[in-house]
C-alpha atoms as a PDB file:
ATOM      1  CA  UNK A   1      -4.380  -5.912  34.165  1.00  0.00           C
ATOM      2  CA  UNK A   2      -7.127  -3.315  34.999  1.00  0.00           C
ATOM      3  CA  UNK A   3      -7.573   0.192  36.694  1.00  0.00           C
ATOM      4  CA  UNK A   4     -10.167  -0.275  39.173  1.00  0.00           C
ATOM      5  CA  UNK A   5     -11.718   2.951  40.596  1.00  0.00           C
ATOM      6  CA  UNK A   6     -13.395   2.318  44.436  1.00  0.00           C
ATOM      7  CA  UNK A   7     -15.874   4.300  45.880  1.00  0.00           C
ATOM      8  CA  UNK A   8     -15.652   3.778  49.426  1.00  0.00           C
ATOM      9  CA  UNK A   9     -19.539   4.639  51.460  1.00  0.00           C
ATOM     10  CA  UNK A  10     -21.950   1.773  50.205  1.00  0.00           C
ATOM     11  CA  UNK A  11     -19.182  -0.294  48.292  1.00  0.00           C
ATOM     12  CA  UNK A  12     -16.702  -0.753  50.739  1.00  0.00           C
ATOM     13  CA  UNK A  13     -18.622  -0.014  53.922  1.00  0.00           C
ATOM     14  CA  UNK A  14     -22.398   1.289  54.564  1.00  0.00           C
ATOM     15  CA  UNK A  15     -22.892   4.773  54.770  1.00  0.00           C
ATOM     16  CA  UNK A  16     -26.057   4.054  55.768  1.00  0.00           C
ATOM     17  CA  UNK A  17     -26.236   4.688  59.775  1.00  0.00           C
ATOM     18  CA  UNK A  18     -24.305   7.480  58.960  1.00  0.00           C
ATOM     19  CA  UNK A  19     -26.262   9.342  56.790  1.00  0.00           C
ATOM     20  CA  UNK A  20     -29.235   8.518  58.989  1.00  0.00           C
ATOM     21  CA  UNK A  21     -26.700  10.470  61.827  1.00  0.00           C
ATOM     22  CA  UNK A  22     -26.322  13.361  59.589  1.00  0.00           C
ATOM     23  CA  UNK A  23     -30.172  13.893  58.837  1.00  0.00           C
ATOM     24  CA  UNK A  24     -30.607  13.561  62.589  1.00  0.00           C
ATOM     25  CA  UNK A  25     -27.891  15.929  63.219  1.00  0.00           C
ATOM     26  CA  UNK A  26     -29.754  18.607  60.815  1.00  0.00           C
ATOM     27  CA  UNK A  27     -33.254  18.193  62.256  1.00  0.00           C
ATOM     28  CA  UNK A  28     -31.411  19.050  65.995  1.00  0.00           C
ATOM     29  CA  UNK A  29     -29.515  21.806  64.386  1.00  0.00           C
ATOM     30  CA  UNK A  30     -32.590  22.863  62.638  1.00  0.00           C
ATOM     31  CA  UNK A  31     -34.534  23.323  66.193  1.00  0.00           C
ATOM     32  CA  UNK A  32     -32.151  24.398  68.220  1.00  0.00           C
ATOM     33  CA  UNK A  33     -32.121  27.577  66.200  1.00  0.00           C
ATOM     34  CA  UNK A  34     -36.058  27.844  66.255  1.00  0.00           C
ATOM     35  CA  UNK A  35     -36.666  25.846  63.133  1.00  0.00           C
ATOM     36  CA  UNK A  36     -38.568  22.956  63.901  1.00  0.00           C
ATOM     37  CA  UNK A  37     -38.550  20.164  61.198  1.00  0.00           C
ATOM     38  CA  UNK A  38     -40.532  16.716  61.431  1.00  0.00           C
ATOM     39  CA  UNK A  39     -38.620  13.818  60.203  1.00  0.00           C
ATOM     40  CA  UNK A  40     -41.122  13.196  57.603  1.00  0.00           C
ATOM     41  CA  UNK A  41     -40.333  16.923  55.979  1.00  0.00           C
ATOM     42  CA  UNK A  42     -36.175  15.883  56.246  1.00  0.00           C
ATOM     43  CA  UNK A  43     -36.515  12.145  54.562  1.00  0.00           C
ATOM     44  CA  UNK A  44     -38.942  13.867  51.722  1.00  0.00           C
ATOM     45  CA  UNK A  45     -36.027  16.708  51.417  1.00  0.00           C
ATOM     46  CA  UNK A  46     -33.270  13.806  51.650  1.00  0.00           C
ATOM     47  CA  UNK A  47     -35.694  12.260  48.948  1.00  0.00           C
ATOM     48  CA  UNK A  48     -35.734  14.517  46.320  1.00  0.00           C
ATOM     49  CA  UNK A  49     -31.987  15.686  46.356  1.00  0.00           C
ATOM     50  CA  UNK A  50     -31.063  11.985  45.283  1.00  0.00           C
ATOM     51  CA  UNK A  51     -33.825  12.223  42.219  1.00  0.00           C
ATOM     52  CA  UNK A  52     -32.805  15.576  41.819  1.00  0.00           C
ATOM     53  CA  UNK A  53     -28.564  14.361  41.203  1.00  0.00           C
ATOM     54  CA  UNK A  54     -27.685  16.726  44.265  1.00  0.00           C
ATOM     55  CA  UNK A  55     -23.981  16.435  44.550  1.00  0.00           C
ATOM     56  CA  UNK A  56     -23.954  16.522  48.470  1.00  0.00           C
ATOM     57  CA  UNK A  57     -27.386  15.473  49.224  1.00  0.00           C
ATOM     58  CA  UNK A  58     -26.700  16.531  52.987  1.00  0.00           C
ATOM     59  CA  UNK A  59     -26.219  20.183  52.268  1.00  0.00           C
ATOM     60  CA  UNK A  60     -29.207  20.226  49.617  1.00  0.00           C
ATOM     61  CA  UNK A  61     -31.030  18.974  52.411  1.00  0.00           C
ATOM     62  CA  UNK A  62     -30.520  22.170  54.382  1.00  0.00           C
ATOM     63  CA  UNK A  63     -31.003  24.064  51.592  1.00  0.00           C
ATOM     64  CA  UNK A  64     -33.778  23.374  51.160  1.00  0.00           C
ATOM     65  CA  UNK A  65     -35.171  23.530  54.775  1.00  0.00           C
ATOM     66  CA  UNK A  66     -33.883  26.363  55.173  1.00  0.00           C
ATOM     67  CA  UNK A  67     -36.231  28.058  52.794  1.00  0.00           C
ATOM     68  CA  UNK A  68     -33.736  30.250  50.767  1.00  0.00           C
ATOM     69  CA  UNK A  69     -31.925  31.788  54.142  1.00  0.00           C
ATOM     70  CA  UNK A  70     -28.051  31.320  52.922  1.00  0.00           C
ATOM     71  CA  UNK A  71     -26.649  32.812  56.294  1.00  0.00           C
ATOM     72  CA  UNK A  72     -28.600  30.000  58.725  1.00  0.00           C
ATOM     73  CA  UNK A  73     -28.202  27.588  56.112  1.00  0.00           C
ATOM     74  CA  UNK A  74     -24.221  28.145  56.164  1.00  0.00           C
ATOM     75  CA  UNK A  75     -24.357  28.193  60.038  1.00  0.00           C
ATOM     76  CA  UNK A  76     -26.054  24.610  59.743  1.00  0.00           C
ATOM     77  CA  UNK A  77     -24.245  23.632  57.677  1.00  0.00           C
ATOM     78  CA  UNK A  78     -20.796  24.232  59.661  1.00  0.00           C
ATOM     79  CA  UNK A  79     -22.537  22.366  62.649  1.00  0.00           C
ATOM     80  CA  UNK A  80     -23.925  19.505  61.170  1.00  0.00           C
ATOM     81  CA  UNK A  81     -19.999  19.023  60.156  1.00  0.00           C
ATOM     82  CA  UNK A  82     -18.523  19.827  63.087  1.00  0.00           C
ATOM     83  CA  UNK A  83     -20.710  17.219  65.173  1.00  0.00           C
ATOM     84  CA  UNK A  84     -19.628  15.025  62.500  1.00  0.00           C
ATOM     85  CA  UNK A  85     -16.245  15.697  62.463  1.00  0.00           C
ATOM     86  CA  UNK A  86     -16.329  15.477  66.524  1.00  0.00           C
ATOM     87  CA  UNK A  87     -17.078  11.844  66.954  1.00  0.00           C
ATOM     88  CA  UNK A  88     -14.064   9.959  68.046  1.00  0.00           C
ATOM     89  CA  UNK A  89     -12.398   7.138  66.620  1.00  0.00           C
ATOM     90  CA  UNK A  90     -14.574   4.104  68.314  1.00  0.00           C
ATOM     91  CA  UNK A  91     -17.495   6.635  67.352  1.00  0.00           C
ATOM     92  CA  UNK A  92     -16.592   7.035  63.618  1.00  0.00           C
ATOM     93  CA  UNK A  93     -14.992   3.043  63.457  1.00  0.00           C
ATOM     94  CA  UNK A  94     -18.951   2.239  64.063  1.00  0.00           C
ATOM     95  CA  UNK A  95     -20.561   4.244  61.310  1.00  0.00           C
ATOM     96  CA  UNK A  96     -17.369   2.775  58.642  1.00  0.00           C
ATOM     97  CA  UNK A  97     -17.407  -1.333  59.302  1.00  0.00           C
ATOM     98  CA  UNK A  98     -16.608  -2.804  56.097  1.00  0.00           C
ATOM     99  CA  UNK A  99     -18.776  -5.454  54.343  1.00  0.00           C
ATOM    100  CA  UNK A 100     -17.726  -8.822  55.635  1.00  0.00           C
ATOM    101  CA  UNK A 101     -16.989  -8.939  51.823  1.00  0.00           C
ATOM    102  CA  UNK A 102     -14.710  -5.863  50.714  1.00  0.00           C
ATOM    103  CA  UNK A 103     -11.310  -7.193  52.243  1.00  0.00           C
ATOM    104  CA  UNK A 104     -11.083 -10.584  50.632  1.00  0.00           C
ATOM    105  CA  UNK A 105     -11.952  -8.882  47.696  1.00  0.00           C
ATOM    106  CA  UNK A 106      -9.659  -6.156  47.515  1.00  0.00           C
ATOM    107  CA  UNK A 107      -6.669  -9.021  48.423  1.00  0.00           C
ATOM    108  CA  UNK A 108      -7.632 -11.112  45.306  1.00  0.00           C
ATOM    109  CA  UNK A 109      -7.844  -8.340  43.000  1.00  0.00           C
ATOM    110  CA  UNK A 110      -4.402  -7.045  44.636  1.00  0.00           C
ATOM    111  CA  UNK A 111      -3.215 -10.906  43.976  1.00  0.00           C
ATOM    112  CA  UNK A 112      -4.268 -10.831  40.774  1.00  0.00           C
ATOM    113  CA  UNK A 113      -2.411  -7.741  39.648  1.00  0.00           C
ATOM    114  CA  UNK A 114      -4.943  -5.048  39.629  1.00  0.00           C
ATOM    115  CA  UNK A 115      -4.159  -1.779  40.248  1.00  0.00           C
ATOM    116  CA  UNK A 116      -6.757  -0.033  42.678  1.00  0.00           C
ATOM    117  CA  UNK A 117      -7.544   3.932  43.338  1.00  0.00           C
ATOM    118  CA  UNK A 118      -9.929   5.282  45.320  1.00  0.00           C
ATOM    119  CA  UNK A 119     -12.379   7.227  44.080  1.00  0.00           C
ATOM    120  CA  UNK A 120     -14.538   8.922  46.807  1.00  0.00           C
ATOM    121  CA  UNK A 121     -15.347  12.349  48.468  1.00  0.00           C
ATOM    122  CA  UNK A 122     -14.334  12.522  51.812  1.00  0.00           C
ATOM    123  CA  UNK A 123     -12.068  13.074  54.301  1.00  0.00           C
ATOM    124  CA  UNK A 124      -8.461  12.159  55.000  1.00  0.00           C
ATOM    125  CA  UNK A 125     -10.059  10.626  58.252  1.00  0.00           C
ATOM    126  CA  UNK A 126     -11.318   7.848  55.557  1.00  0.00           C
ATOM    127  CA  UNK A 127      -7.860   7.257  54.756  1.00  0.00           C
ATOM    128  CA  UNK A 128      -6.757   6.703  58.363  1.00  0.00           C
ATOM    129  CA  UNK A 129      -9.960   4.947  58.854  1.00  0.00           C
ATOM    130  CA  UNK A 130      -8.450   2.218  56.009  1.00  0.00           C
ATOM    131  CA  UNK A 131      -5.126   2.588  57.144  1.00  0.00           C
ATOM    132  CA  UNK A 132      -6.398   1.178  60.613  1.00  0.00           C
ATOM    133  CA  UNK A 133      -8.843  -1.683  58.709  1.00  0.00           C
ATOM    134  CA  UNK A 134      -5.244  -2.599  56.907  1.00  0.00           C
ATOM    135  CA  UNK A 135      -7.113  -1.808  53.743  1.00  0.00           C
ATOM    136  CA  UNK A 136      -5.387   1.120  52.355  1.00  0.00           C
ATOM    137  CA  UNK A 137      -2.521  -1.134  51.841  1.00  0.00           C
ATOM    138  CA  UNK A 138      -4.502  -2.642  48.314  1.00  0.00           C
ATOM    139  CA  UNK A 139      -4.625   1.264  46.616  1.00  0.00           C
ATOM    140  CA  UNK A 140      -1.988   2.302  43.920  1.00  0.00           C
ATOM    141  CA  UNK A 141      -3.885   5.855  44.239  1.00  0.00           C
ATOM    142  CA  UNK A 142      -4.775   6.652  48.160  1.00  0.00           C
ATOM    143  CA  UNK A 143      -6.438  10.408  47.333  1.00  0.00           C
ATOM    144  CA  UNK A 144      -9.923  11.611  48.393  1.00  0.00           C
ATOM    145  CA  UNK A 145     -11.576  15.110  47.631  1.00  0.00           C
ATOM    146  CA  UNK A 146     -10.116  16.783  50.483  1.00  0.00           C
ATOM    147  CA  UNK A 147      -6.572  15.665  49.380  1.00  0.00           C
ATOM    148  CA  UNK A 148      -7.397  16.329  45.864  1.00  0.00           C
ATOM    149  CA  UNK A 149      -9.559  19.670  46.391  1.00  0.00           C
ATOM    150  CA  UNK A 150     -11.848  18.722  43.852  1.00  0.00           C
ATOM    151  CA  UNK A 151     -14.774  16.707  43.850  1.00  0.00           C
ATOM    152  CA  UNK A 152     -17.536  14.024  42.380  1.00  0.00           C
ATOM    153  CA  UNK A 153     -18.828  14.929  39.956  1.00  0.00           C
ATOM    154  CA  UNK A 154     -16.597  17.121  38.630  1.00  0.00           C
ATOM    155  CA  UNK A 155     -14.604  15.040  35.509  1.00  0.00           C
ATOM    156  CA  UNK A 156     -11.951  16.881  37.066  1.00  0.00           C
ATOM    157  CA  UNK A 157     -11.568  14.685  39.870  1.00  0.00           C
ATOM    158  CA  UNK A 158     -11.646  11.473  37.702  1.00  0.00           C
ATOM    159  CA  UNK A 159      -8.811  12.870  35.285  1.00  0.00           C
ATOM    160  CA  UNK A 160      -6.206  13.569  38.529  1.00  0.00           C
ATOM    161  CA  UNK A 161      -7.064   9.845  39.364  1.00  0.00           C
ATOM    162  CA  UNK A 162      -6.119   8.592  36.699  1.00  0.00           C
ATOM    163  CA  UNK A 163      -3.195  11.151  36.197  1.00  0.00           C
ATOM    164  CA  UNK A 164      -1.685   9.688  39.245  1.00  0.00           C
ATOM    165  CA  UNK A 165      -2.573   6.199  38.444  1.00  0.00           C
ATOM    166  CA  UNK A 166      -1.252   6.523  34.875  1.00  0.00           C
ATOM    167  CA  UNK A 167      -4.321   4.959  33.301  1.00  0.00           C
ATOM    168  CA  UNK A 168      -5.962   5.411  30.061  1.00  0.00           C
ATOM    169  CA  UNK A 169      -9.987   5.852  30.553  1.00  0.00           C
ATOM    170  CA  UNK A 170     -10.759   2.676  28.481  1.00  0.00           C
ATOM    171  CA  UNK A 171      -8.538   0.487  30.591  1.00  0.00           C
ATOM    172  CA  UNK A 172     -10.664   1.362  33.979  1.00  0.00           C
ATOM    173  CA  UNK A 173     -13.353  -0.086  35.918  1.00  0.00           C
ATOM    174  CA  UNK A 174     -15.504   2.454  38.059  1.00  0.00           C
ATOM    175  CA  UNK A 175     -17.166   0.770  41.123  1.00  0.00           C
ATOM    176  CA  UNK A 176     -19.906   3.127  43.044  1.00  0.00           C
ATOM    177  CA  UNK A 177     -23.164   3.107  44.257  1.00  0.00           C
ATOM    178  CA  UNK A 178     -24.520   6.558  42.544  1.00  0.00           C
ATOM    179  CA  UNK A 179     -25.450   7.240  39.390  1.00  0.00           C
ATOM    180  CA  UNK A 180     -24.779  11.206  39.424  1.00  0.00           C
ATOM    181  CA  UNK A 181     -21.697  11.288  41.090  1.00  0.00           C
ATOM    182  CA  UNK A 182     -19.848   8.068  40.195  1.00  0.00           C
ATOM    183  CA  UNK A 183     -21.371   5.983  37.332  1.00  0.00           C
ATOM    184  CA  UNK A 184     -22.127   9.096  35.136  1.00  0.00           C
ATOM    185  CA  UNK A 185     -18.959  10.953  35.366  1.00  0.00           C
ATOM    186  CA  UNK A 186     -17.285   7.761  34.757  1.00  0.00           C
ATOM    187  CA  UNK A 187     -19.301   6.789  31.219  1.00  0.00           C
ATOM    188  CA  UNK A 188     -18.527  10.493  30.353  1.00  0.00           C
ATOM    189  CA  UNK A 189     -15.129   9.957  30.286  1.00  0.00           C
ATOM    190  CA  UNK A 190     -15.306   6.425  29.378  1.00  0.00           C
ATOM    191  CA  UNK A 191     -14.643   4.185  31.591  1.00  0.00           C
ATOM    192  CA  UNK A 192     -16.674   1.113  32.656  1.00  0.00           C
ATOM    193  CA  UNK A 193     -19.118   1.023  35.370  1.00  0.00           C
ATOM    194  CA  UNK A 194     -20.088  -1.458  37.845  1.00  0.00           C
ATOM    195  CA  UNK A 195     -22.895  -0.154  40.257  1.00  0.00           C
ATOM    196  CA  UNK A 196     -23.434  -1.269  43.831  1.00  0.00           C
ATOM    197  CA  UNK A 197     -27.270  -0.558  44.648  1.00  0.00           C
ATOM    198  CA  UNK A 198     -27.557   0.224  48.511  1.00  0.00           C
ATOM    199  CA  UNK A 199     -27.749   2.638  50.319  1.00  0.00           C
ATOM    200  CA  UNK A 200     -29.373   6.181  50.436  1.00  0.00           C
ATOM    201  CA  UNK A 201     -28.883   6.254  46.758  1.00  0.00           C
ATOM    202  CA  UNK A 202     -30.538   3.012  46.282  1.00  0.00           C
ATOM    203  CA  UNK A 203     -33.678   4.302  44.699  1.00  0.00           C
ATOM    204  CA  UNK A 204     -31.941   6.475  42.256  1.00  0.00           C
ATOM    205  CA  UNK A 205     -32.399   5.412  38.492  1.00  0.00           C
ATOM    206  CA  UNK A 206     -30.480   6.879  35.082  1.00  0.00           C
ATOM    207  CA  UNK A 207     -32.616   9.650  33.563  1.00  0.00           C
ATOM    208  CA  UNK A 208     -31.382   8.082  30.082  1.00  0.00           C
ATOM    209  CA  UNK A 209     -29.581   5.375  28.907  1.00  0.00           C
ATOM    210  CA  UNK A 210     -26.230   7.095  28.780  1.00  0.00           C
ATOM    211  CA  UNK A 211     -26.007   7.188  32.266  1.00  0.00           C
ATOM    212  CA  UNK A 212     -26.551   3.652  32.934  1.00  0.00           C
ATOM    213  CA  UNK A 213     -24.137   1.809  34.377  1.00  0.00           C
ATOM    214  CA  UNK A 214     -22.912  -1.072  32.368  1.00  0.00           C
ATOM    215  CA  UNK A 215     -23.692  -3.329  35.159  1.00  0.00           C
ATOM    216  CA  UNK A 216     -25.924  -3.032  38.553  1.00  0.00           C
ATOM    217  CA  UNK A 217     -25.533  -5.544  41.784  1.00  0.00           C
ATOM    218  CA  UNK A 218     -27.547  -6.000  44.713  1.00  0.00           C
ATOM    219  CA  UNK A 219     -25.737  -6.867  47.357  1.00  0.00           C
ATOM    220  CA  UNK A 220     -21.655  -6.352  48.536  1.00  0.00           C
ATOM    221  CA  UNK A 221     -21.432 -10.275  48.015  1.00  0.00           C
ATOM    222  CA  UNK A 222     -22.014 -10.164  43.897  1.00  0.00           C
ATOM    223  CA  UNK A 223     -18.931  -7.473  43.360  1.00  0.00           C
ATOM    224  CA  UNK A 224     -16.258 -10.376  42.727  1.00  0.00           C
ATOM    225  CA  UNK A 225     -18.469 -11.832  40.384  1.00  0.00           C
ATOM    226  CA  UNK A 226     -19.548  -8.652  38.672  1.00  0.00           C
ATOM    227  CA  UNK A 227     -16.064  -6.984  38.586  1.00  0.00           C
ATOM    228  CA  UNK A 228     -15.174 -10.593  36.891  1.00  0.00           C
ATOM    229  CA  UNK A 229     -17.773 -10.527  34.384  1.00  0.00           C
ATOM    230  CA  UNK A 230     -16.686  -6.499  33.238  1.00  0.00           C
ATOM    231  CA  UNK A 231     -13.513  -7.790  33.024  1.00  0.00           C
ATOM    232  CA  UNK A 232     -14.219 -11.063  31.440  1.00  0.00           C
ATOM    233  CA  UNK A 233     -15.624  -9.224  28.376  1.00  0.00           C
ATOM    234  CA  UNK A 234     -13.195  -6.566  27.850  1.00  0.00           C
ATOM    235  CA  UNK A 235      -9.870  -6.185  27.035  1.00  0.00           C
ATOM    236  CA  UNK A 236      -9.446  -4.279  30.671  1.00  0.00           C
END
């Protein structure tokens, strides 16, 4: 039986209308401290942190309009994660629905004697979020940067995963939906990949052919099939 290594934003759920809330949140931020920002200036910025690999595209973002101030960038920073951290649970339970796909998935793989680990930086409110969804009940490995103190892409994070799951590289499947921080860590270390295209990171492409994944789907609907076809034609 395989490994299989989740992501959880844009593979389990859409982080889309959150990350649209977060580039709102900066823009607000932005102005109520006297720099005023047009949306058009903040998608371009979001824009070029995803071609650019930008491990936390968020906090590039600010960065970057900024203009090289660390101290109001820092304050932003903390703010834009505070509102974030503020919204309450029917608040946050609207920005992480799952795909009407991920939990029959996750209860065949389960059935079918997979062993599952999440792979994803976040919070340990993601955890309780699953918890909640009766999700986190399918994960052998139930850690997330903020538990772990590392994060994507560091191979760092990968190798406690799979400490804790007691898997060998070559026997593990790595499901995201970004090249830079899931897919080409993973290949590094050697694992498979399976990518999920959506999301913010939709439009990002390999900048070479070793950081392709081994696989790419469209839509939340084609992982069974993909995961099946990985494992199909490997001795995962």
């Amino acid at each position: 039986m395989a490994t299989l290594l989740f992501d959880i934003g844009n593979v389990l759920w859409s982080d889309e209308a959150g990350d649209a809330l977060t580039l709102a949140n900066i823009g607000a931020v932005l102005r109520e401290r006297g720099r005023l920002v047009t949306e058009e200036e903040i998608a371009a910025a979001q824009a070029r942190a995803v071609a650019d690999f930008a491990p936390s595209p968020w906090r590039t973002v600010i960065a970057t309009l900024c203009g090289g101030d660390a101290v109001l960038a820092a304050e932003v920073t903390r703010e834009v994660r505070a509102r974030w951290d503020a919204l309450s649970d029917a608040e946050y339970a609207g920005f992480t629905t799952p795909f009407a796909s991920t939990a029959p998935l996750l209860g065949a793989l389960a059935a079918a004697g997979h062993r599952m680990v999440l792979a994803r930086d976040n919070s340990p409110r993601a955890l309780l979020r699953l918890e909640a969804l009766d999700l986190l009940r399918h994960f052998a490995v139930k850690e997330v940067s903020e538990t772990l103190h590392l994060a994507k892409p560091d191979l760092r994070f990968y190798l406690a995963l799979l400490a804790a799951a007691g898997a060998a590289p070559a026997d593990c499947l790595m499901v995201g939906d970004r090249i830079d921080n899931d897919i080409l860590p993973a290949r590094r270390l050697g694992l498979r990949t399976l990518r999920l295209r959506h999301g913010s990171h939709a439009a990002q492409e390999p900048r070479s052919p070793a950081e392709a994944p081994e696989l790419t789907v469209d839509h939340p609907d084609q992982l069974a099939t993909g995961i099946a076809r990985l494992l199909a034609s490997s001795d995962v």
